[in-house]
Protein backbone atom coordinates (compact mmCIF):
# COMPACT_ATOMS: atom_id res chain seq x y z
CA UNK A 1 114.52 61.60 -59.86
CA UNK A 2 113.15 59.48 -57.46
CA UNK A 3 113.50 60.06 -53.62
CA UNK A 4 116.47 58.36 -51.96
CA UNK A 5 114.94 56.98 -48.23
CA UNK A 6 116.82 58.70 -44.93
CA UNK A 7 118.32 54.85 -44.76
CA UNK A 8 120.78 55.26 -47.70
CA UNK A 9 124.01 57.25 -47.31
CA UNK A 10 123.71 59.40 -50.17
CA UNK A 11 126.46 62.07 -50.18
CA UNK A 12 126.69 64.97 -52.57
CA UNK A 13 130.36 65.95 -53.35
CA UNK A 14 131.19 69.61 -54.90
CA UNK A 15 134.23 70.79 -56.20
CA UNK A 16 134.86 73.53 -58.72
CA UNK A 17 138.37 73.24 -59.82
CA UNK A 18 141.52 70.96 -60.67
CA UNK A 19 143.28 70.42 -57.54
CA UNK A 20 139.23 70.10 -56.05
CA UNK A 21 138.68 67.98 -58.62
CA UNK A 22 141.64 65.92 -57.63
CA UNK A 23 141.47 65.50 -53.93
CA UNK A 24 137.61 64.89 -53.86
CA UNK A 25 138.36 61.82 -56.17
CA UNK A 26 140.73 60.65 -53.89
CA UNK A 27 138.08 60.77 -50.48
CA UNK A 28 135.61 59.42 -52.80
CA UNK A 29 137.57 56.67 -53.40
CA UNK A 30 138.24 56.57 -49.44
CA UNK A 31 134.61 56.93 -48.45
CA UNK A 32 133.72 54.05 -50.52
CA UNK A 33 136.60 51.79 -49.55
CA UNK A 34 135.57 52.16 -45.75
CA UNK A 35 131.76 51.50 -46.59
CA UNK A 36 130.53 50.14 -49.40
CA UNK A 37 127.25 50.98 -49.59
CA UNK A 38 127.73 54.94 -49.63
CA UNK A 39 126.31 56.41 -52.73
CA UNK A 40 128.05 59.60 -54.33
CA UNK A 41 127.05 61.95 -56.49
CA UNK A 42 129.10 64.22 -57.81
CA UNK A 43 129.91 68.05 -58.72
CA UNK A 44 133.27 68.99 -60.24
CA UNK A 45 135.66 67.09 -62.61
CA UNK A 46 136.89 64.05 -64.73
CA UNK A 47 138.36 62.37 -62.23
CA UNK A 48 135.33 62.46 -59.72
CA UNK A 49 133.59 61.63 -62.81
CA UNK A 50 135.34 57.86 -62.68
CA UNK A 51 134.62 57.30 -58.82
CA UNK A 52 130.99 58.82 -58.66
CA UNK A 53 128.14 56.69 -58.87
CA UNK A 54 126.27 60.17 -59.90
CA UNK A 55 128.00 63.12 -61.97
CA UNK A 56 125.66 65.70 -62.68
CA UNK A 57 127.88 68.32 -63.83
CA UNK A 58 131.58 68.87 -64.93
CA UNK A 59 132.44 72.44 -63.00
CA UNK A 60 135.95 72.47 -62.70
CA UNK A 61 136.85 72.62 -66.79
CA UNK A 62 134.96 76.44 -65.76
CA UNK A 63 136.64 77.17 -63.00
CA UNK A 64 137.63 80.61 -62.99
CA UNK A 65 140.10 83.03 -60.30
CA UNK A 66 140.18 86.08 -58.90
CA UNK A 67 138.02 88.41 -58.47
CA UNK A 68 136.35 90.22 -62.08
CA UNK A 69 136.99 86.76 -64.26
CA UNK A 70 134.28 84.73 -62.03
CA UNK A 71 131.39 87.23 -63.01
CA UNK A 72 131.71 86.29 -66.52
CA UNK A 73 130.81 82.71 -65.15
CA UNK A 74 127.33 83.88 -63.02
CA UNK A 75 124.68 82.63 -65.61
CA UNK A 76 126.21 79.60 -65.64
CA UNK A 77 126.27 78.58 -61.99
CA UNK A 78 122.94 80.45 -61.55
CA UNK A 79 121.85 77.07 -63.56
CA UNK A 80 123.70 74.61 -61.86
CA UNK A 81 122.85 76.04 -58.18
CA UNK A 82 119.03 75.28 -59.74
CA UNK A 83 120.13 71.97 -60.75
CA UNK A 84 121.88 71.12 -57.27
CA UNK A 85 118.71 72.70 -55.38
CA UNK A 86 116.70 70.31 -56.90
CA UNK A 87 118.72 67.50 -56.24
CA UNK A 88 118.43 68.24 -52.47
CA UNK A 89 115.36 68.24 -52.82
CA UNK A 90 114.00 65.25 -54.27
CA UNK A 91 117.20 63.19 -53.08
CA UNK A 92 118.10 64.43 -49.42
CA UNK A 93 121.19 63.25 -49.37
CA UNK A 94 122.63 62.46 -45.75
CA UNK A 95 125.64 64.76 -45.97
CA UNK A 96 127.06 67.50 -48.29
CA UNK A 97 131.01 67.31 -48.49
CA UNK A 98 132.09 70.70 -50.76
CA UNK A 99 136.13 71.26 -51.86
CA UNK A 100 137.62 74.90 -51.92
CA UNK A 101 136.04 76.81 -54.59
CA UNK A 102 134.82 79.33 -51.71
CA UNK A 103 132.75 81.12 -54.18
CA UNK A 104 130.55 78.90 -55.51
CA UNK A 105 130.68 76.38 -52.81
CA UNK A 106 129.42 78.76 -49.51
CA UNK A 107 126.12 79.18 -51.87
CA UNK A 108 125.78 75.14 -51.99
CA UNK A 109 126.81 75.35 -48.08
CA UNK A 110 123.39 77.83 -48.02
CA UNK A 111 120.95 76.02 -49.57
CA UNK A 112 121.82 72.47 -47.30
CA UNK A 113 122.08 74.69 -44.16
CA UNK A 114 118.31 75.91 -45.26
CA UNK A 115 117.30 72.17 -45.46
CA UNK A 116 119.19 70.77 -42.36
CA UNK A 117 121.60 68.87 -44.45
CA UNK A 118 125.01 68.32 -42.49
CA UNK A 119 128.00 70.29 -44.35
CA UNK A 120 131.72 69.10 -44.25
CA UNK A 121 134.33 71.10 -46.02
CA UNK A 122 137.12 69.19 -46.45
CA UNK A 123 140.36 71.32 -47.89
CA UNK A 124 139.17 74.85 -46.68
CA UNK A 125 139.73 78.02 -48.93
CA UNK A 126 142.67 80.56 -47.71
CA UNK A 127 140.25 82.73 -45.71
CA UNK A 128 142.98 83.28 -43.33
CA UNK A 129 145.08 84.88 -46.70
CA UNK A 130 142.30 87.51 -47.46
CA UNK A 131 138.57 88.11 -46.41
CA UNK A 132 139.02 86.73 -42.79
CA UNK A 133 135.24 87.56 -42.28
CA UNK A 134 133.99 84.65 -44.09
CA UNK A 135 135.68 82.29 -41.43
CA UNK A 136 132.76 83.09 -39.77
CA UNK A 137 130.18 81.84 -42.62
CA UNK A 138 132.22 78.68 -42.87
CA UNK A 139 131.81 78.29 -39.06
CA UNK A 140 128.22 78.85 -38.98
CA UNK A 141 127.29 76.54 -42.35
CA UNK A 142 129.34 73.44 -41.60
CA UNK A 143 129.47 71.04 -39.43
CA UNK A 144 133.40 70.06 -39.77
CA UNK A 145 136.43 71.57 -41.36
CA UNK A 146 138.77 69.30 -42.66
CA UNK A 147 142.10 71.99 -43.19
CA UNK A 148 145.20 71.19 -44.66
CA UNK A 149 147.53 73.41 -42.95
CA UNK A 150 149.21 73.07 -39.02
CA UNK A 151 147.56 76.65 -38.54
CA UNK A 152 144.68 76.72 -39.67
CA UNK A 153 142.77 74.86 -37.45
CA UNK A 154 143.58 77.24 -34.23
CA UNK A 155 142.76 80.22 -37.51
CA UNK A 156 139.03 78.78 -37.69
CA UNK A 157 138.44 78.42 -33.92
CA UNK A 158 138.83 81.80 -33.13
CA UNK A 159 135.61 82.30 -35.34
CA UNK A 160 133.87 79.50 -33.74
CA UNK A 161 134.29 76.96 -36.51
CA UNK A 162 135.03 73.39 -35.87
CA UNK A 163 137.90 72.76 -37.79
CA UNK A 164 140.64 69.59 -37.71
CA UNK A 165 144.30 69.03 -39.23
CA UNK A 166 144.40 65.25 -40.08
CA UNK A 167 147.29 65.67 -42.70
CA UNK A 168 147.22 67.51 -46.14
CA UNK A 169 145.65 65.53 -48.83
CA UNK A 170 148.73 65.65 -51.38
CA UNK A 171 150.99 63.44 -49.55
CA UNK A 172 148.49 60.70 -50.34
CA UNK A 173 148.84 61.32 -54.16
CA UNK A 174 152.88 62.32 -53.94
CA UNK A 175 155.87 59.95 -54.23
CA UNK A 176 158.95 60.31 -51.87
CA UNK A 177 161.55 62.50 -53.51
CA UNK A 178 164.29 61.64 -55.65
CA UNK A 179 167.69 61.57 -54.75
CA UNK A 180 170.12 64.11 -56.62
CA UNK A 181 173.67 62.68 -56.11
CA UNK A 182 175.33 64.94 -58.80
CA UNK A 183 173.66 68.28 -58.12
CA UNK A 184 177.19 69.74 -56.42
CA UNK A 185 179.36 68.75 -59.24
CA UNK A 186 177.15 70.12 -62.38
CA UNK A 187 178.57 72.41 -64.59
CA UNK A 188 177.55 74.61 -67.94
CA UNK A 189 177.33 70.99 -69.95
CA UNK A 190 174.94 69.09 -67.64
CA UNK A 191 171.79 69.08 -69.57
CA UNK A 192 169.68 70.57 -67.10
CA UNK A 193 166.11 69.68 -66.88
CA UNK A 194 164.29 73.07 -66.67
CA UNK A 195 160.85 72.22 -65.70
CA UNK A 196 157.74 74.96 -66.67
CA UNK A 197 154.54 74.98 -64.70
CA UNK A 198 152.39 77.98 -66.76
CA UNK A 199 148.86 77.15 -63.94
CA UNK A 200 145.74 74.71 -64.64
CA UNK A 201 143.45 77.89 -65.91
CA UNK A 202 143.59 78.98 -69.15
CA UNK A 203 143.87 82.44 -67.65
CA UNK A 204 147.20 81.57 -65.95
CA UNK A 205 148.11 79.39 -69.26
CA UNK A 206 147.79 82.00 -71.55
CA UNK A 207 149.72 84.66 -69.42
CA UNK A 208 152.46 82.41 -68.05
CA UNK A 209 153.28 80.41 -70.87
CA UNK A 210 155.23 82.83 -73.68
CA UNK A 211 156.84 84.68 -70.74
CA UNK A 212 158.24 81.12 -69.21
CA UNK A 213 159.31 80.06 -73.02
CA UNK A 214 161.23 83.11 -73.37
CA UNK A 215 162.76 82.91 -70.12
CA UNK A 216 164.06 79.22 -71.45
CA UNK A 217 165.15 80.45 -74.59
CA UNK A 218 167.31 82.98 -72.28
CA UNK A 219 169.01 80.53 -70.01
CA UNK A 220 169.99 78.76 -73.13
CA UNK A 221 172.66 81.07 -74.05
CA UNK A 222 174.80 80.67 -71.02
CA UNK A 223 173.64 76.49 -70.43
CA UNK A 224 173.14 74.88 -74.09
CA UNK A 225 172.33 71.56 -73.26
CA UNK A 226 169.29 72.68 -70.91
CA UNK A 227 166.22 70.88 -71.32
CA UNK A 228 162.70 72.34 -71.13
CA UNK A 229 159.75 70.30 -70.02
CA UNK A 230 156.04 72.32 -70.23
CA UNK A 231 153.69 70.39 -67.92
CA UNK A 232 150.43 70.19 -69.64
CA UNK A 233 146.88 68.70 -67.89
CA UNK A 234 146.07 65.42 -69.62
CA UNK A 235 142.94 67.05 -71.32
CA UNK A 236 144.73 70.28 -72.61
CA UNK A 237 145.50 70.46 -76.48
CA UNK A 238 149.03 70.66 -76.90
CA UNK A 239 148.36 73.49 -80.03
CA UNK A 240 147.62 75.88 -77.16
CA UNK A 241 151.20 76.08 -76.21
CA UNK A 242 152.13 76.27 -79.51
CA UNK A 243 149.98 79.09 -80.24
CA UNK A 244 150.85 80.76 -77.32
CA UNK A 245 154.71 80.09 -77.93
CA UNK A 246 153.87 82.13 -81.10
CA UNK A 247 157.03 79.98 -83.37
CA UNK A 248 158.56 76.78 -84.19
CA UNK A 249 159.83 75.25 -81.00
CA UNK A 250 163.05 74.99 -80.20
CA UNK A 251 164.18 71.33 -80.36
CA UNK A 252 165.21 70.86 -76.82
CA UNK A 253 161.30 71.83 -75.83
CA UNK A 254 159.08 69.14 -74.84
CA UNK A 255 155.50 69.10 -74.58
CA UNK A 256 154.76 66.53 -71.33
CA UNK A 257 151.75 65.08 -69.84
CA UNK A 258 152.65 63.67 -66.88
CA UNK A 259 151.31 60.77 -64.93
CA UNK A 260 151.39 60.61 -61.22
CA UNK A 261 154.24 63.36 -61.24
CA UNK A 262 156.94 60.60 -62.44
CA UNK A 263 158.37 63.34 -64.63
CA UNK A 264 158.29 66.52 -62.58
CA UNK A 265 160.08 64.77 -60.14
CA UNK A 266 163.07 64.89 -62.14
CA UNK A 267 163.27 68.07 -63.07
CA UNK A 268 166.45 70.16 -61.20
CA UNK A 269 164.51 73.36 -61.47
CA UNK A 270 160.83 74.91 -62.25
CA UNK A 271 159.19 78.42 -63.14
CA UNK A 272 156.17 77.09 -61.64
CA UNK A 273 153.11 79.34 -61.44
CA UNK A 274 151.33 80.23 -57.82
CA UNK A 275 149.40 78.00 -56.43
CA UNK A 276 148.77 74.19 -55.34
CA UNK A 277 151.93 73.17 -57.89
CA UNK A 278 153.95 75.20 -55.59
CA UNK A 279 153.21 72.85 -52.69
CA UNK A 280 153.26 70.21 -54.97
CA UNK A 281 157.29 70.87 -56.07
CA UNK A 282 157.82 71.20 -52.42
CA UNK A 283 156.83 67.61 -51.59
CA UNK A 284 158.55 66.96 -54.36
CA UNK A 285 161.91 68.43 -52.93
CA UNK A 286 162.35 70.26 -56.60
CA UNK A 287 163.66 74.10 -56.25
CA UNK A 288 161.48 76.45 -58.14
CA UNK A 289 161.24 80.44 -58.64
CA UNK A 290 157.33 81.46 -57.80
CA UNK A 291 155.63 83.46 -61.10
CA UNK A 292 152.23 84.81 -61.36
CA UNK A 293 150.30 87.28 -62.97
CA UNK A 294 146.64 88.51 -62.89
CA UNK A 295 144.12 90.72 -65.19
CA UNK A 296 144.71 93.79 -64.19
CA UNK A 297 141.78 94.90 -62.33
CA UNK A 298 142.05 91.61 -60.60
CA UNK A 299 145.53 92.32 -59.39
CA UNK A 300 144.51 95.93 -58.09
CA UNK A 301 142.00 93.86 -55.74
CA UNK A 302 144.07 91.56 -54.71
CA UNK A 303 146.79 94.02 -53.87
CA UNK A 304 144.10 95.53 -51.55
CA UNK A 305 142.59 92.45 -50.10
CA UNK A 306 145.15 90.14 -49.48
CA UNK A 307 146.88 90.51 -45.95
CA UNK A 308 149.56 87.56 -46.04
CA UNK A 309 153.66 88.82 -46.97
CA UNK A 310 153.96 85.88 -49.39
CA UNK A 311 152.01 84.90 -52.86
CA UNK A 312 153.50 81.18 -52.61
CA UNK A 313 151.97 78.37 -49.98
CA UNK A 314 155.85 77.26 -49.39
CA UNK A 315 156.43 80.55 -48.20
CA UNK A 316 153.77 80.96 -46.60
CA UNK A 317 154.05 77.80 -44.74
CA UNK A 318 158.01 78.52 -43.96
CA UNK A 319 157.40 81.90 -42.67
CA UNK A 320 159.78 83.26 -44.80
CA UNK A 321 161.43 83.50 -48.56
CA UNK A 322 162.62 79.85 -49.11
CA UNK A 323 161.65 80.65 -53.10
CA UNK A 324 162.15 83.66 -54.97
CA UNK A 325 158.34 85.28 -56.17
CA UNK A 326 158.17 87.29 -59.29
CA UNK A 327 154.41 89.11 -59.63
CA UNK A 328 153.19 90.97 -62.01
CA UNK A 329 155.74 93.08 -64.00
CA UNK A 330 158.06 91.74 -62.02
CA UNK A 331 157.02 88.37 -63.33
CA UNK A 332 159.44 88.76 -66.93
CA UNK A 333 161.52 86.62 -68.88
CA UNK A 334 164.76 88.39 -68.24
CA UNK A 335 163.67 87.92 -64.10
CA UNK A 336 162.49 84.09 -64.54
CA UNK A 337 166.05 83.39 -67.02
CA UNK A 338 168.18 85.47 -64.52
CA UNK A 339 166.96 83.38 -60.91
CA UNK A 340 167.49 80.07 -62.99
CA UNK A 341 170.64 80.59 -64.44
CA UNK A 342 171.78 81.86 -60.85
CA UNK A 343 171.03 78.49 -59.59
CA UNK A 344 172.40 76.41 -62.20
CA UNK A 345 175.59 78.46 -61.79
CA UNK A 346 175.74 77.86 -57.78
CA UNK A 347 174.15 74.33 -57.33
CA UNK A 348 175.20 74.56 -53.68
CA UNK A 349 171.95 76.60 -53.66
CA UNK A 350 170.03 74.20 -55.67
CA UNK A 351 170.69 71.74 -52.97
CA UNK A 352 169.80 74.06 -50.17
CA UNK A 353 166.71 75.27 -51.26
CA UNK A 354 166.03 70.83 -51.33
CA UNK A 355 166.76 70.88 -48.36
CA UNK A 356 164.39 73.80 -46.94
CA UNK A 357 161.37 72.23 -49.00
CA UNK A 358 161.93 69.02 -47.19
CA UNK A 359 161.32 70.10 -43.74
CA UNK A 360 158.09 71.60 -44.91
CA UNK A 361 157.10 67.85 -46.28
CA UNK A 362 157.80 66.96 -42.75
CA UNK A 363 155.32 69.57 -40.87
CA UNK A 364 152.24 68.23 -43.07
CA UNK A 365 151.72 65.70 -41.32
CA UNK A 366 151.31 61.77 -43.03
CA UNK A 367 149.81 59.54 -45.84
CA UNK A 368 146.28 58.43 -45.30
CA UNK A 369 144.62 61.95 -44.99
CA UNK A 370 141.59 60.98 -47.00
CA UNK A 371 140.61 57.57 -45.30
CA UNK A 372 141.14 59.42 -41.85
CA UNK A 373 138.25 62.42 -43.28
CA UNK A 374 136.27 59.54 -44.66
CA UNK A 375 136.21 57.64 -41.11
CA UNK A 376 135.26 61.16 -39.28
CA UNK A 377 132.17 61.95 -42.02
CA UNK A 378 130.82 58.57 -42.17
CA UNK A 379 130.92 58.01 -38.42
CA UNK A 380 128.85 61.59 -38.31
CA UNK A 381 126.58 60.17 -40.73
CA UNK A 382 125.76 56.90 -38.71
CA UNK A 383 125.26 59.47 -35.49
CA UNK A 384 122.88 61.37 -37.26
């Protein structure tokens, strides 16, 4: 590869999942809009794959949780953290920008810190959640934090890092909520629109996915008419489900693909697995019960580890249970059937639980998150 001179602003972008995958395409898009002749290349998925002018690798289709499941991945980034060491070495690029994905991504932080390559994370991993000690790392490696939560900015400066709230990424990519004018008056004959939300990771899929079909099949006893919709990333295989469903589906299932979260936003109610889809539904204003469950010895970690009272960012971000969170063996079809036909039955608390995930839309701040990042890290980049 031939060297790129100090001149150029060539910026290498590393993400290592789908929600990385999705907001570094969006402050590629951003960092190219405000200055045209910034050159990207690219570690993580498809969709940085389309704005990239480089894509060396396609690291969040591996993307793996937890704590145990990762190992299995080690050989693999052993090779790409070769290829990327390389690259910074024959192409110096002017800054390194690296999303979540704390455990492959504070090893790329490493090796540009060793070369005196500027570091920006930009959507921070939950440190403050587990593992507070690596707050410290993250201060020492990068240059600016780009967080995506009110508190986490004050979090980081207590361990010295330099860390700013400009607004969380989603409500760039999110459309305003839709209205719900006959929520109060539904009955047992409204065909409900039961939304299910098994995770992005095949892990999560394959865990999640008969336990929320079951739960469906259960809430169809007491509400006939209820519609299920399972939310499936564009590049999934739809026989997955259907293997995991284990029979013929029932006809009022439905398979969906979504685009720009047109459908979602219609549904009146989601089993929706933990994680950034929880946040999402929020935005959304769309009540949901919380679901999750780990490999074992993962779980028995993370039951150790983890120092925060809720699984779920709304929560977490309320302070208190605003959704119901089922984990583990708690995390059963009779639970997930039980919670749903609860609110169908009382849509008074369908329409308060709206109303709670609303004001949370309102504390993250406003749209434009990624050009204001983009503005900060090129204007660094001039300085330099």
């Amino acid at each position: 590869m031939p060297t790129i001179t100090p001149l150029s602003k060539n910026i290498l972008i590393v993400a290592g999942d789908v929600s990385g995958d999705l907001h570094a395409s969006g402050l590629i898009r951003e960092l190219k809009k405000a200055d045209p002749d910034v050159r990207i290349t690219a570690v993580g998925g498809k969709l940085m794959q389309k704005e990239a002018d480089v894509f060396l690798y396609d690291l969040a289709s591996q993307g793996a949780s937890g704590f145990i499941e990762p190992l299995k991945k080690m050989p693999l980034w052993l090779e790409l953290m070769k290829k990327i060491r390389a690259y910074m070495e024959t192409q110096n690029p002017s800054a390194l920008i690296v999303v979540d994905f704390y455990g492959f991504n504070h090893q790329v932080l490493g090796m540009a810190a060793h070369r005196g390559i500027p570091a920006y994370y930009y959507v921070t991993p939950q440190v403050w959640a587990s593992r507070q000690y690596r707050a410290k790392q993250l201060a020492r490696l990068t240059k600016k934090m780009f967080v995506i939560y009110p508190f986490e900015a004050d979090f980081h400066k207590k361990f010295g890092g330099n860390a700013v709230f400009l607004g969380n990424p989603l409500l760039d990519i999110m459309p305003d909520p839709r209205p719900h004018t006959d929520e109060l008056t539904a009955g047992k004959d409204k065909a409900w629109k039961l939304g299910l939300l098994p995770g992005s990771r095949m892990g999560e899929i394959s865990r999640l996915t008969p336990v929320f079909y079951q739960a469906f099949k259960q809430v169809l006893k007491e509400f006939p008419n209820t519609q299920a919709y399972l939310f499936l990333l564009p590049d999934r295989d739809e026989k997955i489900i259907l293997n995991l469903i284990g029979e013929e589906p029932h006809p009022n299932f439905h398979i969906v693909k979504d685009k720009n979260y047109e459908m979602r936003s219609q549904m009146d109610f989601l089993l929706a697995c933990s994680g950034t889809a929880t946040l999402e539904n929020a935005l959304l204003g769309v009540p949901m019960v919380v679901a999750y469950k780990l490999f074992w010895p993962t779980y028995r970690i993370a039951k150790a580890v983890i120092k925060v009272p809720y699984i779920s960012l709304v929560n977490l971000l309320a302070g208190k249970q605003v959704v119901k969170e089922l984990i583990q063996g708690d995390a059963t079809a009779r639970a997930l059937a039980a919670e749903t036909m609860a609110m169908f039955q009382n849509p008074a608390r369908l329409a308060a639980q709206r109303a709670e995930l609303l004001k949370l839309r309102a504390s993250l701040g406003e749209k434009g998150v990624a050009a204001r990042a983009a503005k900060e890290i090129l204007a660094d980049i001039v300085k330099k």
